[in-house]
N, C-alpha and C. Protein backbone atom coordinates (compact mmCIF):
# COMPACT_ATOMS: atom_id res chain seq x y z
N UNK A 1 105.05 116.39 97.33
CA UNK A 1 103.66 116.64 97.03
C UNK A 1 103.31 117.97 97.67
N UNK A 2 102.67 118.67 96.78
CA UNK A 2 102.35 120.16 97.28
C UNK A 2 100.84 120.45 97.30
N UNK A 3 100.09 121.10 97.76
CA UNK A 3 99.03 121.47 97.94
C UNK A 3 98.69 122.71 97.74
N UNK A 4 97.51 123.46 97.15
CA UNK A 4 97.21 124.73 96.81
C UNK A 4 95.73 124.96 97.04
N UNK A 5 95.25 125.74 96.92
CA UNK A 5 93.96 126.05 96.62
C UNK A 5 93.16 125.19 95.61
N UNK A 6 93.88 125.06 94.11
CA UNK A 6 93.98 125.03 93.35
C UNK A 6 93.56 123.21 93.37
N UNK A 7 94.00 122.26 94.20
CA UNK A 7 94.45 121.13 93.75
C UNK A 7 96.13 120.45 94.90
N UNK A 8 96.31 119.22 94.41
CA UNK A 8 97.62 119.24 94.50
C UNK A 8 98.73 118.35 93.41
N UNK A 9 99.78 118.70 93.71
CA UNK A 9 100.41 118.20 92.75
C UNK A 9 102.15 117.84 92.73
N UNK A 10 102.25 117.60 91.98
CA UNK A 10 103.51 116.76 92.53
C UNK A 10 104.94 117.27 91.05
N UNK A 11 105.84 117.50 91.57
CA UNK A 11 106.92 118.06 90.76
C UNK A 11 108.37 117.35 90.72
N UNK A 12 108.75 116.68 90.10
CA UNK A 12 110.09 115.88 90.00
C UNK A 12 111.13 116.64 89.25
N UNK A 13 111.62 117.54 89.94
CA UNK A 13 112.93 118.08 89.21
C UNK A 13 114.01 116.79 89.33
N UNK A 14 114.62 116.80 87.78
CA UNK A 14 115.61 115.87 87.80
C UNK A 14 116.72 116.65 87.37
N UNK A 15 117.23 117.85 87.90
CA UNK A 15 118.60 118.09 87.68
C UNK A 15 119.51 117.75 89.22
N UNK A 16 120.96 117.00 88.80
CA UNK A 16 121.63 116.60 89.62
C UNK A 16 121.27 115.19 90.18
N UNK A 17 120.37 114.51 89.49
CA UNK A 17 119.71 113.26 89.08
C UNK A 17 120.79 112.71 88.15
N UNK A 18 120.77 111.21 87.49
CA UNK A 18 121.16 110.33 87.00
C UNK A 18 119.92 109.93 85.11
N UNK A 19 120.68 109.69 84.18
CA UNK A 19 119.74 109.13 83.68
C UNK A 19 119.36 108.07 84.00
N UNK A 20 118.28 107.79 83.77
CA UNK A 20 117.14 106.18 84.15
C UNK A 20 116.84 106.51 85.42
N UNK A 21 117.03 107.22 86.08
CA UNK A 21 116.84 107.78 87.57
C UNK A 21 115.00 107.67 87.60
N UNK A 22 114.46 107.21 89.07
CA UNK A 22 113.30 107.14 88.80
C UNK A 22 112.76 108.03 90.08
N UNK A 23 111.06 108.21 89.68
CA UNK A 23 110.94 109.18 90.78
C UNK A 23 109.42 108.36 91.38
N UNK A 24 109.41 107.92 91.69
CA UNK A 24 107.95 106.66 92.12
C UNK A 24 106.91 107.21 93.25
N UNK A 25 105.30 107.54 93.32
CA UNK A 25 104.83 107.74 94.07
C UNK A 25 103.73 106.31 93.80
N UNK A 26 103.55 105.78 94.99
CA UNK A 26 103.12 104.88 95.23
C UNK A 26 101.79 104.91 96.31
N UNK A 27 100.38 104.85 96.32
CA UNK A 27 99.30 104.77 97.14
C UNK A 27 99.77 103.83 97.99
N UNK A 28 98.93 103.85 99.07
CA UNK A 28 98.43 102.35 99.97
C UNK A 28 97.88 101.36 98.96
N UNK A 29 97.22 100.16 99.87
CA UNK A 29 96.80 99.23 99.24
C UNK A 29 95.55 99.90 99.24
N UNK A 30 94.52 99.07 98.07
CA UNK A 30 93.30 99.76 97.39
C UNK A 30 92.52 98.04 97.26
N UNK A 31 91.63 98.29 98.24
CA UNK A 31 90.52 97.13 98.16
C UNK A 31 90.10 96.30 96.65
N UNK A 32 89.17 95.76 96.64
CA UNK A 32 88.75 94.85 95.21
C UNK A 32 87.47 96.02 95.19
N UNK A 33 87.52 96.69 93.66
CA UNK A 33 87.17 97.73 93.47
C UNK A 33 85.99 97.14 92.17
N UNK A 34 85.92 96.61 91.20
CA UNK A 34 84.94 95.94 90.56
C UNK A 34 85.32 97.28 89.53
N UNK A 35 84.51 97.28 88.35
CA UNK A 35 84.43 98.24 87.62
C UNK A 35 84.27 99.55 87.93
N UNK A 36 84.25 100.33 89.10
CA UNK A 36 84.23 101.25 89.60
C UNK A 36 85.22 102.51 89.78
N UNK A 37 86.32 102.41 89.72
CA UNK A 37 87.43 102.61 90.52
C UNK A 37 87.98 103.51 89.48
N UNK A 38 87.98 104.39 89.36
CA UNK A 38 88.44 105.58 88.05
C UNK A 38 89.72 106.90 88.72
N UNK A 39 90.89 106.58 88.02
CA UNK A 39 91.95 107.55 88.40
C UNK A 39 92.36 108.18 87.16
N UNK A 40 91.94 109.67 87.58
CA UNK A 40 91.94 110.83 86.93
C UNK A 40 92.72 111.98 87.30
N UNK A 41 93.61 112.29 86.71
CA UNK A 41 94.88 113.35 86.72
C UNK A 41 95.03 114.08 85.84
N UNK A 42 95.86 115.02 86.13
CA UNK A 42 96.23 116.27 84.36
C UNK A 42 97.87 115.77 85.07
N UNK A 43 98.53 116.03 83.46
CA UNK A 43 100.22 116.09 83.73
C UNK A 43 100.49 117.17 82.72
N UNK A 44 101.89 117.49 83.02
CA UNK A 44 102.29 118.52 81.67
C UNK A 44 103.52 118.23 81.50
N UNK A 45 104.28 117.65 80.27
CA UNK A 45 105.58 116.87 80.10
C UNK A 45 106.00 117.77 79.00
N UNK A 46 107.26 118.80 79.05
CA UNK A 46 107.03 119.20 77.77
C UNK A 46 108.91 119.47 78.12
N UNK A 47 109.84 119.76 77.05
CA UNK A 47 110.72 119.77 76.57
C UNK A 47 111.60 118.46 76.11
N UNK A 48 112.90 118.54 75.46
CA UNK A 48 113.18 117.36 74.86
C UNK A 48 114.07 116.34 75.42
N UNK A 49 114.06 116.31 76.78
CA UNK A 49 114.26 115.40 77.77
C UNK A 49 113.91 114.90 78.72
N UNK A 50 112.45 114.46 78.90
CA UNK A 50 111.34 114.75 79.72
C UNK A 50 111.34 113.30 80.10
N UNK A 51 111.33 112.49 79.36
CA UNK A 51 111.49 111.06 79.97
C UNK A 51 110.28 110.37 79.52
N UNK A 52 110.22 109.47 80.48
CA UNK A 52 108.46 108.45 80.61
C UNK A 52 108.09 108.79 81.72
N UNK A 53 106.61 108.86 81.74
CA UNK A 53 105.81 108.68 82.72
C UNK A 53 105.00 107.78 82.50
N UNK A 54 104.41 106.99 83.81
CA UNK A 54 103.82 105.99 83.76
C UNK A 54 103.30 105.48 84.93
N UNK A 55 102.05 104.66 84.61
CA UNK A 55 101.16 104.47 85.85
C UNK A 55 100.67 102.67 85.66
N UNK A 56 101.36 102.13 87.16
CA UNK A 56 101.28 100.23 87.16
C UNK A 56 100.41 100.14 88.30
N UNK A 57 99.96 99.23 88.30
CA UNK A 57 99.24 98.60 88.90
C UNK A 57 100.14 97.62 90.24
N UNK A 58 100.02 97.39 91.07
CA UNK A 58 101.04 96.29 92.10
C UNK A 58 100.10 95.57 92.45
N UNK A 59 100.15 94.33 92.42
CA UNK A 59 98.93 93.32 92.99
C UNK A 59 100.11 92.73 94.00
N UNK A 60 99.40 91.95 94.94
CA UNK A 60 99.94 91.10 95.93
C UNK A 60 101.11 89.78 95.97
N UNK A 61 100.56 89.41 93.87
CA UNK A 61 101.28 88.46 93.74
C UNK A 61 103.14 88.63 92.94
N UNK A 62 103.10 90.28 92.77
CA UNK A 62 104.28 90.93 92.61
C UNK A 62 103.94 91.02 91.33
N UNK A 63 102.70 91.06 90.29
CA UNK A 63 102.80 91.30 89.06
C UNK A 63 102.76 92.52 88.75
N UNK A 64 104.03 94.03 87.76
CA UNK A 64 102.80 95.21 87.95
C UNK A 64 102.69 95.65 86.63
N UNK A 65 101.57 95.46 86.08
CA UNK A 65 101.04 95.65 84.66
C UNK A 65 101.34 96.96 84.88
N UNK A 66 101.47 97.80 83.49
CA UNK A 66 101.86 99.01 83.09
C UNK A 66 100.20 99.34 82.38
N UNK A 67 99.64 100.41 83.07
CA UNK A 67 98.41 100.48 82.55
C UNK A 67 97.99 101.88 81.73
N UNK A 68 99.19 102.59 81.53
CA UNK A 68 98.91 104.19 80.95
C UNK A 68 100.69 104.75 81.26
N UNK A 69 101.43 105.09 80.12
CA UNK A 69 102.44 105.32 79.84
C UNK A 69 102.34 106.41 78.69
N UNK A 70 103.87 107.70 78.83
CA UNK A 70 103.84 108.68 77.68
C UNK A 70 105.30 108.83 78.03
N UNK A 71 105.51 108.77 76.36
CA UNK A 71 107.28 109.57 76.62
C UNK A 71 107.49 110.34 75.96
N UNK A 72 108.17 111.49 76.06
CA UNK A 72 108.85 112.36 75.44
C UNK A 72 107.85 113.80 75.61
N UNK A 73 108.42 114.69 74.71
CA UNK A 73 107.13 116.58 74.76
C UNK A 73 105.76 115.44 74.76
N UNK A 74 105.39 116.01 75.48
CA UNK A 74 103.31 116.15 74.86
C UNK A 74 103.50 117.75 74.54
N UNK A 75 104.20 118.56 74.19
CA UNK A 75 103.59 120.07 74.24
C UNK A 75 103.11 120.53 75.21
N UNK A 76 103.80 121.73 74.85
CA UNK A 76 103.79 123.01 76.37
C UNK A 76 101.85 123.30 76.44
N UNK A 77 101.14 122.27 77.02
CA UNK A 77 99.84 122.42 77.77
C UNK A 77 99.65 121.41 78.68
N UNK A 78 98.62 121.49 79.29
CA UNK A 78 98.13 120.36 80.71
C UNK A 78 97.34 119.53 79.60
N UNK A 79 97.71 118.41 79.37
CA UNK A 79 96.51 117.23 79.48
C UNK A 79 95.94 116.92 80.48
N UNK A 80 95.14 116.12 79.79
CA UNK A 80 94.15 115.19 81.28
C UNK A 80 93.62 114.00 81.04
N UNK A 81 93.94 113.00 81.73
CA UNK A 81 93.75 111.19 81.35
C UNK A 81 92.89 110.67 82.65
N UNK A 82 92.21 109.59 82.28
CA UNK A 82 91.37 108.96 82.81
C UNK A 82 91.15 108.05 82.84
N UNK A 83 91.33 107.13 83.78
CA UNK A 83 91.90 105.45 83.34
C UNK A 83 90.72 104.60 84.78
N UNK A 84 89.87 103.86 83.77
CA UNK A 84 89.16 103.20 84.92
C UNK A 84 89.91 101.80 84.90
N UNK A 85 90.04 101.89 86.33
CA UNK A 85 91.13 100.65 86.92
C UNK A 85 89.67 99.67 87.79
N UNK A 86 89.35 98.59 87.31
CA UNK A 86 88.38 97.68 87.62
C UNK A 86 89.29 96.33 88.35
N UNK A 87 89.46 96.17 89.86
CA UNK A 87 90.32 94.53 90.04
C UNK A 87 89.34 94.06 90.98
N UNK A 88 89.22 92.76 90.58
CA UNK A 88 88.94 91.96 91.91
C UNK A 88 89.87 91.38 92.91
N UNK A 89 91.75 92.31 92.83
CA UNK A 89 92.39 92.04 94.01
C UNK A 89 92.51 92.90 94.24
N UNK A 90 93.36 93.05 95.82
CA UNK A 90 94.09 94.22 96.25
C UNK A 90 95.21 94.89 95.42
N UNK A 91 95.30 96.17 95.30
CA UNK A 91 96.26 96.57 94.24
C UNK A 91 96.86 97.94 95.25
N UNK A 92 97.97 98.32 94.35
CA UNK A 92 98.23 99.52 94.97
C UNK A 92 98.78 100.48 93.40
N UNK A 93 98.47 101.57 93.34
CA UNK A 93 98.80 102.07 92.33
C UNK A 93 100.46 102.89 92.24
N UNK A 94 101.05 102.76 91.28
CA UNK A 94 102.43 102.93 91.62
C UNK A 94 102.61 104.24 90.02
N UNK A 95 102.58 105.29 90.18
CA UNK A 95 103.21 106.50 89.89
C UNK A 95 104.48 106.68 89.28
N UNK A 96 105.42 106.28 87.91
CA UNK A 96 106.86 106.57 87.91
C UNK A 96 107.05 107.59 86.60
N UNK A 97 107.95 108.68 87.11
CA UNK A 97 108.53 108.90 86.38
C UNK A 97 110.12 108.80 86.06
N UNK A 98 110.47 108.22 84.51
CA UNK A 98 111.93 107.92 84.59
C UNK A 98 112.59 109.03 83.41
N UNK A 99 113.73 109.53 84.57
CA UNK A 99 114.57 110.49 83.74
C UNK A 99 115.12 109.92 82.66
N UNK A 100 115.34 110.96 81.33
CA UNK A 100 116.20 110.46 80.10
C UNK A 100 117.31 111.01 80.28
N UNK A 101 117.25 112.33 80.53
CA UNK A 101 118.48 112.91 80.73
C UNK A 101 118.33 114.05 82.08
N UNK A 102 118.82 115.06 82.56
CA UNK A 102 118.82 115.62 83.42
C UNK A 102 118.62 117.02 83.57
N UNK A 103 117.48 117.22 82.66
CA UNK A 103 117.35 118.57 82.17
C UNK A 103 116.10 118.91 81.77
N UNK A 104 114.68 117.24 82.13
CA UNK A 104 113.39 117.03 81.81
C UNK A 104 113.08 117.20 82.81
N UNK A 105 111.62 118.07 83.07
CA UNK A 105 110.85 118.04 84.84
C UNK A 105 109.40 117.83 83.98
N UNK A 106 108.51 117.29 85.00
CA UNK A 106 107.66 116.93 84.73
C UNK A 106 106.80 117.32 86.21
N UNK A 107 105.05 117.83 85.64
CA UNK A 107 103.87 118.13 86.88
C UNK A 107 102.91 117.19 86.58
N UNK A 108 102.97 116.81 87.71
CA UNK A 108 101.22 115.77 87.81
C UNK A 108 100.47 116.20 88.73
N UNK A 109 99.24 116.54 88.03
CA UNK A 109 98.42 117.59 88.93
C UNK A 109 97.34 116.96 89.00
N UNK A 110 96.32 117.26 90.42
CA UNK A 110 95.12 117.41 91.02
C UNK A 110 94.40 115.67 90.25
N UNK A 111 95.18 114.70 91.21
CA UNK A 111 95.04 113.62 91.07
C UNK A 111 93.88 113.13 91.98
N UNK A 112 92.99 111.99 91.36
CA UNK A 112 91.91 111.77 91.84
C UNK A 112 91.24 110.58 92.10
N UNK A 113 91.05 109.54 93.12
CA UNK A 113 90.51 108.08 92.51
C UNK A 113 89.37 108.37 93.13
């Protein structure tokens, strides 16, 4: 995780990596948040081995729903997604990206809850 002026952001080079290789950033635990609780990021996934990215949920009881997932190019620009995460348990938010092959990098930038 890097920091700038700018934001911060996070970079998973996967060369000298494995395919299915995963790259996981994971929060602390996150209180019972009610409809409130909104996580907002830009990513930029672009050439033709880029993989999945994807964002689960971890509750206490080991369940972790998959709540916002993309695979393959989105095209050479920054998106930006916005996912209101509403629980009445403790959760922790879990970050993965999984290599396809070893030649996809992927930026997740200026992340926000």
């Amino acid at each position: 995780m890097t920091g700038s002026v700018a934001g911060w952001y996070i970079y998973a080079e996967s060369s000298g990596g494995s395919a299915d290789d995963r790259a996981p950033l994971t929060t602390t635990r996150i209180g019972q948040t009610g409809p409130q609780c909104v996580l907002s990021f830009w990513y930029h996934m672009f050439g033709p081995h880029v993989g999945t990215l994807s964002v689960k949920l971890a509750f206490l009881d080991g369940t972790q729903p998959t709540i916002w997932s993309k695979t393959g190019s989105q095209g050479n620009q920054w998106q930006k997604s916005r996912l209101v995460i509403g629980s009445r348990q403790l959760f922790k938010v879990c970050v993965s990206k999984q290599i396809q092959q070893i030649d996809g990098n992927f930026l997740f930038w200026d992340y926000q809850m």
